[in-house]
N, C-alpha and C. Protein backbone atom coordinates (compact mmCIF):
# COMPACT_ATOMS: atom_id res chain seq x y z
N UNK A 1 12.77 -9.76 8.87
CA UNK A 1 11.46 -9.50 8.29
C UNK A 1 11.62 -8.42 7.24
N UNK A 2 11.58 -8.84 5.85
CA UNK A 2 11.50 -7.38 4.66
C UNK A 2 10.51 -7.18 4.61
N UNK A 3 8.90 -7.38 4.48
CA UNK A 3 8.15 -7.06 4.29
C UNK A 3 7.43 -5.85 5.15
N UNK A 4 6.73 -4.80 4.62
CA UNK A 4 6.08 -3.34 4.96
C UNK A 4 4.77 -4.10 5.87
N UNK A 5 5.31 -3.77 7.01
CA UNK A 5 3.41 -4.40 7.66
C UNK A 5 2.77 -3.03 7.59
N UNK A 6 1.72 -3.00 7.01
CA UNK A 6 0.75 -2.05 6.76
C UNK A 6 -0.69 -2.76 7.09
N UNK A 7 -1.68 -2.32 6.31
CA UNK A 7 -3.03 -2.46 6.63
C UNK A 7 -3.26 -3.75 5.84
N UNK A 8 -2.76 -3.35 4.62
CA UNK A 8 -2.66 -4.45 3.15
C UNK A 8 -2.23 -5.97 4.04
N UNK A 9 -1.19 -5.63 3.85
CA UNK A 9 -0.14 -7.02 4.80
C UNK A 9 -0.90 -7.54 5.87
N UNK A 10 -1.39 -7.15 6.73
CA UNK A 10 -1.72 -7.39 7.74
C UNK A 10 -3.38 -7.91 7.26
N UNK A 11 -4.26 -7.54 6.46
CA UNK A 11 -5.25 -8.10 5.77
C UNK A 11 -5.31 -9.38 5.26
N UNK A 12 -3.64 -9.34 4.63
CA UNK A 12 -3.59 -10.76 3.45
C UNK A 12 -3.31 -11.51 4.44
N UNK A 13 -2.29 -11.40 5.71
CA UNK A 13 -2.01 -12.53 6.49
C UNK A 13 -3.35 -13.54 7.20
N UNK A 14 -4.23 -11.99 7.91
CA UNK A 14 -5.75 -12.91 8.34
C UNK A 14 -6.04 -13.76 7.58
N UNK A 15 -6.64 -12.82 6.19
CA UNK A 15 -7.36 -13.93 5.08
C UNK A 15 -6.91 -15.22 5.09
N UNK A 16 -5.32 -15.46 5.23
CA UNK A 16 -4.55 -16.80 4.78
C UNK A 16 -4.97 -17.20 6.35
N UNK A 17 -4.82 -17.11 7.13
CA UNK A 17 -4.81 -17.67 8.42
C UNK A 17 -6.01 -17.93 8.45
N UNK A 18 -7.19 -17.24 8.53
CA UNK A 18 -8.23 -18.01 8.60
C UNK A 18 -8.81 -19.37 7.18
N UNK A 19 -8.62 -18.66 6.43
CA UNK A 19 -8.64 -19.97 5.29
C UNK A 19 -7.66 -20.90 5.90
N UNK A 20 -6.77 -20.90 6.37
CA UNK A 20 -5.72 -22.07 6.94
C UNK A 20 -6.64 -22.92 8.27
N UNK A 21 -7.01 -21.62 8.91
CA UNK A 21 -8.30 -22.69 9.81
C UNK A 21 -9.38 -23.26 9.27
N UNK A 22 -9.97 -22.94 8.49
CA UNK A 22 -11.28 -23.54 7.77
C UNK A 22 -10.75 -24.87 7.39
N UNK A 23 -10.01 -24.82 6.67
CA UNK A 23 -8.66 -25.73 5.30
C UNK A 23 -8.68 -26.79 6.35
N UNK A 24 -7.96 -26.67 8.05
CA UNK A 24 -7.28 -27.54 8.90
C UNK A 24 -8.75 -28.39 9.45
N UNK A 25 -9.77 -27.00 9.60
CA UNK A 25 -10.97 -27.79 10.56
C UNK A 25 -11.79 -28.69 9.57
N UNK A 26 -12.33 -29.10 8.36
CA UNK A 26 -13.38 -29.39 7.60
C UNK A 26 -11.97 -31.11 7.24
N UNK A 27 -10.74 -30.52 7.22
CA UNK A 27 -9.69 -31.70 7.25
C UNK A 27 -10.19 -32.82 8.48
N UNK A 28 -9.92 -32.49 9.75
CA UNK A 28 -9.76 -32.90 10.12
C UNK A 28 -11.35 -33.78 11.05
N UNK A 29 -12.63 -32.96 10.40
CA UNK A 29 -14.03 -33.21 10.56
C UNK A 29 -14.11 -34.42 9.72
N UNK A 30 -13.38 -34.04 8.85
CA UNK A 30 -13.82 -35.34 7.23
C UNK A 30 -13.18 -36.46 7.99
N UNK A 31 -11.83 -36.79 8.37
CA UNK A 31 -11.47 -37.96 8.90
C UNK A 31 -12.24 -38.54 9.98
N UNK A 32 -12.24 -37.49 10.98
CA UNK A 32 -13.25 -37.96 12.35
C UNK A 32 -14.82 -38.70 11.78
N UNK A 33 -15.06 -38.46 10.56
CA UNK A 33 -16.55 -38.87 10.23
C UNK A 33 -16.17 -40.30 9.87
N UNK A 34 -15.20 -40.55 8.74
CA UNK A 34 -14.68 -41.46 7.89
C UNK A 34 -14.53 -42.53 9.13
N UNK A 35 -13.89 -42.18 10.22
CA UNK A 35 -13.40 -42.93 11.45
C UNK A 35 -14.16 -43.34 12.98
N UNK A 36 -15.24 -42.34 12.87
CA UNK A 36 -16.11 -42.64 13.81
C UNK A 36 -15.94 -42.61 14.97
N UNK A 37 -14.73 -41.32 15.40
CA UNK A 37 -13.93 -40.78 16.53
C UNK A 37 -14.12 -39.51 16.18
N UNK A 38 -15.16 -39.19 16.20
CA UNK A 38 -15.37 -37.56 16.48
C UNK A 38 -15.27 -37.11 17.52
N UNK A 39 -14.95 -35.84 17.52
CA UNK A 39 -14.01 -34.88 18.40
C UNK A 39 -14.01 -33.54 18.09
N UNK A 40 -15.01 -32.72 18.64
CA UNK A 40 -14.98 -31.28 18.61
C UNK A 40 -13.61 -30.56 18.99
N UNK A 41 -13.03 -30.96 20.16
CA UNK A 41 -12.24 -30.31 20.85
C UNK A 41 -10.81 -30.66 19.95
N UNK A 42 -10.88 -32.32 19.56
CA UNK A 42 -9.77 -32.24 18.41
C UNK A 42 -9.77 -31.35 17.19
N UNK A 43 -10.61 -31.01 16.83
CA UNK A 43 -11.25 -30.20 15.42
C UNK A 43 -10.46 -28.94 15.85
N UNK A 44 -10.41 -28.10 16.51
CA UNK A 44 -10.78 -26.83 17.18
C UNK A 44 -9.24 -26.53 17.67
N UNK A 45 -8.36 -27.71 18.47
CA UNK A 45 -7.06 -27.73 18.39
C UNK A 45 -6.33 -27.63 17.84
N UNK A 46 -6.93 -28.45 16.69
CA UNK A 46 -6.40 -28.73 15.13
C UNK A 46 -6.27 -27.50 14.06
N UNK A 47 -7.19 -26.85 14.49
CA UNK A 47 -7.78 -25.69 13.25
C UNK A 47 -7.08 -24.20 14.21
N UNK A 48 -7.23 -24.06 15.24
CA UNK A 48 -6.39 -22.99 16.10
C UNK A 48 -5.08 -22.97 16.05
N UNK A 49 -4.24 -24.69 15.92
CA UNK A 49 -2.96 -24.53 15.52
C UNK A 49 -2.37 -24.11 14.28
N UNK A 50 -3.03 -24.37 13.41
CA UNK A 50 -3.19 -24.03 11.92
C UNK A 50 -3.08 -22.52 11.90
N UNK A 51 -3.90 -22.30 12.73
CA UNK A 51 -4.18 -20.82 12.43
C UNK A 51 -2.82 -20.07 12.90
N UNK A 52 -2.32 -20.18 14.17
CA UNK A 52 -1.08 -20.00 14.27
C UNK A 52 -0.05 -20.22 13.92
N UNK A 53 0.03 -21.24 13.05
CA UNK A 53 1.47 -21.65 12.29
C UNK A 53 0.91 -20.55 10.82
N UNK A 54 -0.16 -20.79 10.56
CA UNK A 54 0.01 -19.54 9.57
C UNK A 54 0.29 -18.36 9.64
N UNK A 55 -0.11 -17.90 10.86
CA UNK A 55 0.70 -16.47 11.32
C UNK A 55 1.92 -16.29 11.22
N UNK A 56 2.22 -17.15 12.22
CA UNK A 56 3.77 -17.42 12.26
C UNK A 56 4.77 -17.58 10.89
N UNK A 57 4.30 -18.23 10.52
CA UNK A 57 5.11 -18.43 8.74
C UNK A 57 4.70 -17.16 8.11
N UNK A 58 3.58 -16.71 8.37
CA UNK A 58 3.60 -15.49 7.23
C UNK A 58 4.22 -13.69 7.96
N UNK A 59 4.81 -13.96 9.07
CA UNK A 59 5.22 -13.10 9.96
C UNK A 59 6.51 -12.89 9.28
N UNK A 60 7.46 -14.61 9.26
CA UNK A 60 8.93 -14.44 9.18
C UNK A 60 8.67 -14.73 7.91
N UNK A 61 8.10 -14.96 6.74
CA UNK A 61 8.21 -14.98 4.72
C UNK A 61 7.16 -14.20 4.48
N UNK A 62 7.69 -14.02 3.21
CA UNK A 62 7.32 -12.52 2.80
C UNK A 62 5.87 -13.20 2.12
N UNK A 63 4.86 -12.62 2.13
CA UNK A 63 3.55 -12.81 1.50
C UNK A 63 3.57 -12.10 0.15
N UNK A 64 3.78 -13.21 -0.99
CA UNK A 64 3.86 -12.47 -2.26
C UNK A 64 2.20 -11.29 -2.75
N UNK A 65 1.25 -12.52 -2.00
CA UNK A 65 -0.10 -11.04 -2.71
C UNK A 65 -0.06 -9.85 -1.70
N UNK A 66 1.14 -9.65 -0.71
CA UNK A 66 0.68 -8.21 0.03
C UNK A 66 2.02 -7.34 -0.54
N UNK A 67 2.88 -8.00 -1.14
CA UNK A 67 4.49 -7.12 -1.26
C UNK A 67 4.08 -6.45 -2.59
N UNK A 68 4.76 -5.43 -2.02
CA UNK A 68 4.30 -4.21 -3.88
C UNK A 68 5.88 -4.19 -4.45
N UNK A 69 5.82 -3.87 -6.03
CA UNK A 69 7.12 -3.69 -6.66
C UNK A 69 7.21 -1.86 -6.51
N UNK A 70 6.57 -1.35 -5.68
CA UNK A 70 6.94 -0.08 -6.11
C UNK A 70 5.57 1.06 -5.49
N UNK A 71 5.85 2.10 -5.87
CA UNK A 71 4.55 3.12 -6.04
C UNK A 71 4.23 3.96 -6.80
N UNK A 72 3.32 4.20 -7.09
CA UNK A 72 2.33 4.76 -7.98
C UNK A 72 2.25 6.30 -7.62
N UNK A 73 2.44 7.62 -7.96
CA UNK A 73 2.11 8.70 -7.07
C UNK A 73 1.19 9.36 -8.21
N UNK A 74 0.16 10.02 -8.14
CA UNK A 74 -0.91 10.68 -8.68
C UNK A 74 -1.24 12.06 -8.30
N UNK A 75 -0.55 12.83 -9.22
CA UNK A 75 -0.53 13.82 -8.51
C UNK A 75 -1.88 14.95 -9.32
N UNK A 76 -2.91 15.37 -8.99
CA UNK A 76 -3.74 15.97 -9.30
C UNK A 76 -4.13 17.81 -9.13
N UNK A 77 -2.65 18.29 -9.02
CA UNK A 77 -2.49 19.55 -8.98
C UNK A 77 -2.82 20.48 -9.55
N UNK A 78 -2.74 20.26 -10.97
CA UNK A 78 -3.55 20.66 -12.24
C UNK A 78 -4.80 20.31 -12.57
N UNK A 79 -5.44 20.90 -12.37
CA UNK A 79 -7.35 20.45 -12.91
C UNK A 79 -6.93 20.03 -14.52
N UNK A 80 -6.12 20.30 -15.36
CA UNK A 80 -6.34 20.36 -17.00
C UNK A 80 -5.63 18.44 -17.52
N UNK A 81 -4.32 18.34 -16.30
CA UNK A 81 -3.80 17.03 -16.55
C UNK A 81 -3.57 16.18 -15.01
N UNK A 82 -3.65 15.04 -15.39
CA UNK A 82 -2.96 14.39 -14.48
C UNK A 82 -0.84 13.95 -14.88
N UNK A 83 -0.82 14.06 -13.08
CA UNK A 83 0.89 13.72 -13.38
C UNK A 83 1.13 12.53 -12.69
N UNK A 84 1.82 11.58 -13.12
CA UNK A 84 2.36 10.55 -12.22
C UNK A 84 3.90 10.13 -11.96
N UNK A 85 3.73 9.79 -11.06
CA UNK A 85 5.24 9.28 -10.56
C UNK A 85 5.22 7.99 -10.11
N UNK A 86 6.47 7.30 -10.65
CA UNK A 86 6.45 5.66 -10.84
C UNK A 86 7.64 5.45 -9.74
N UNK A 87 7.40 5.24 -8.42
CA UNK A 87 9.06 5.00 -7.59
C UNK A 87 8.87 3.44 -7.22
N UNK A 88 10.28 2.78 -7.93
CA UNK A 88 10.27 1.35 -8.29
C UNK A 88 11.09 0.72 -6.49
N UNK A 89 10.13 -0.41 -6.46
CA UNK A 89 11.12 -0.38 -4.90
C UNK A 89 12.20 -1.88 -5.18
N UNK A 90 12.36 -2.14 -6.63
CA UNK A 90 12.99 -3.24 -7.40
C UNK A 90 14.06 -2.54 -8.60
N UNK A 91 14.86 -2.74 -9.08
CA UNK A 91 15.39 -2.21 -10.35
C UNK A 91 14.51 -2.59 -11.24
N UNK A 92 14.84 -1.96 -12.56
CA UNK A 92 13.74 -1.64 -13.57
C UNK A 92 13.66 -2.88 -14.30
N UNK A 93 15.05 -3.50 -14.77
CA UNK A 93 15.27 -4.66 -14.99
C UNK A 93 14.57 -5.98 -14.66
N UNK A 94 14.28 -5.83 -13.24
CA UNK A 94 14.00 -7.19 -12.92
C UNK A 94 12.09 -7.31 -13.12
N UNK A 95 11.48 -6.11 -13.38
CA UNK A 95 10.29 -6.34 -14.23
C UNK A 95 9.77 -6.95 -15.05
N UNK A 96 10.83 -6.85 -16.23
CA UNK A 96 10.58 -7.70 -17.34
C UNK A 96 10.52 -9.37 -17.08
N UNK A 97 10.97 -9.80 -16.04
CA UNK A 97 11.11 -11.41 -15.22
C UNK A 97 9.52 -11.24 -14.85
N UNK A 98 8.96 -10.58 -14.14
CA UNK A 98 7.58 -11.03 -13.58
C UNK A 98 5.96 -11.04 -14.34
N UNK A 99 5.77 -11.89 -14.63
CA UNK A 99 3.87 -11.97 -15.29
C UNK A 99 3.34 -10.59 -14.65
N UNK A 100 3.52 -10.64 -12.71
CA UNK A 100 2.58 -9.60 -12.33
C UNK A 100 2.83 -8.25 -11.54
N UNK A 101 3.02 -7.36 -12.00
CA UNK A 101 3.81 -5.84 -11.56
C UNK A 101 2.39 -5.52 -10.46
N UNK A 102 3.29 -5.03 -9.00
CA UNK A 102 1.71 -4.59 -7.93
C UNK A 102 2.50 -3.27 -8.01
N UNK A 103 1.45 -2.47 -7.30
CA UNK A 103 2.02 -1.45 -6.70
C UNK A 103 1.08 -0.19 -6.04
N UNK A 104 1.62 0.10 -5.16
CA UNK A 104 0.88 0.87 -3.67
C UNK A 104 0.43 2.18 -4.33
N UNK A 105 -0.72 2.88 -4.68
CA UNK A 105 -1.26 4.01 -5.46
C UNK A 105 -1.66 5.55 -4.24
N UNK A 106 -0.31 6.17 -4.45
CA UNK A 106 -1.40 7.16 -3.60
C UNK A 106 -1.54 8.23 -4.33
N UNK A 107 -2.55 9.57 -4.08
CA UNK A 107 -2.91 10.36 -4.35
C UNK A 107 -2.06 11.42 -3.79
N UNK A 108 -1.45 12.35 -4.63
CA UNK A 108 -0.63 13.79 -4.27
C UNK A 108 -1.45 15.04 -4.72
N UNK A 109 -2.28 15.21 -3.69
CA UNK A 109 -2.95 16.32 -4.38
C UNK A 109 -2.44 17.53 -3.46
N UNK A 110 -1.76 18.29 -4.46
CA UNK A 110 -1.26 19.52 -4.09
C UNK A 110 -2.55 21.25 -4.63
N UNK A 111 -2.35 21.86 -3.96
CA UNK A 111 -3.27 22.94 -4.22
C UNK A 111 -3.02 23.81 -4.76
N UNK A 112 -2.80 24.79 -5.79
CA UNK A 112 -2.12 25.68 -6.58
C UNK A 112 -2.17 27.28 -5.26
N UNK A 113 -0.92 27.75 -5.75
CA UNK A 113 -1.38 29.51 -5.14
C UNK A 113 -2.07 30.29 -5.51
N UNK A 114 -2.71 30.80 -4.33
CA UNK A 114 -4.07 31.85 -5.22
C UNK A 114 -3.19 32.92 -5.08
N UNK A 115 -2.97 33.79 -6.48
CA UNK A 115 -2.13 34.68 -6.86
C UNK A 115 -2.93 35.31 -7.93
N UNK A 116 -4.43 35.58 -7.35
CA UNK A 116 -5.69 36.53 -8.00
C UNK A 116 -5.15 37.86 -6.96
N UNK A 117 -4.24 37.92 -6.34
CA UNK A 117 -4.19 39.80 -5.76
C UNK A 117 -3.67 40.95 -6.46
């Protein structure tokens, strides 16, 4: 497993898993209508397994909308500027290959010394 399970990760996997149940159940409603063998309990089997094979797949492969290229640090120590720091979790190189650069933003707010004595 490479991927950072965090809050993010663990967000994008639900989202996909439940869209994977919706996706499996309204599938498998449309045929039962078309066929005239409707079946709640098939629907519901159908759409719960779904839901678990999406877990499952997105447990062991990496979920491209939750993986970041890097982080962002913001450091707001100075009231007059902001400073940032760019820590790449890819070489710099392989940027120029991707349409879409992510990356995890936190805030470094450090407090200056009071050195009014």
């Amino acid at each position: 497993m490479k991927q950072k399970i965090n809050r993010l990760w663990t967000q994008a996997v639900l989202i996909r898993a439940v869209k994977t149940f919706i996706q499996a159940g309204f599938s498998v409603l449309t045929i039962e209508v078309l066929t005239h063998l409707f079946s709640w309990p098939l629907i519901l089997v159908t759409a719960l397994l779904s839901f678990t094979y999406s877990l499952l797949t997105n447990i062991f492969v990496d979920l491209p909308e939750s993986s970041t290229d890097g982080e962002l640090v913001i450091d707001k120590s100075d009231p007059n500027k902001n400073s940032y720091l760019l820590n790449l979790a890819i070489p710099f190189e392989d940027l120029d290959h991707k349409k879409v650069v992510s990356f995890d933003i936190q805030h470094a707010i450090h407090e200056q010394p009071d050195n009014s004595q």
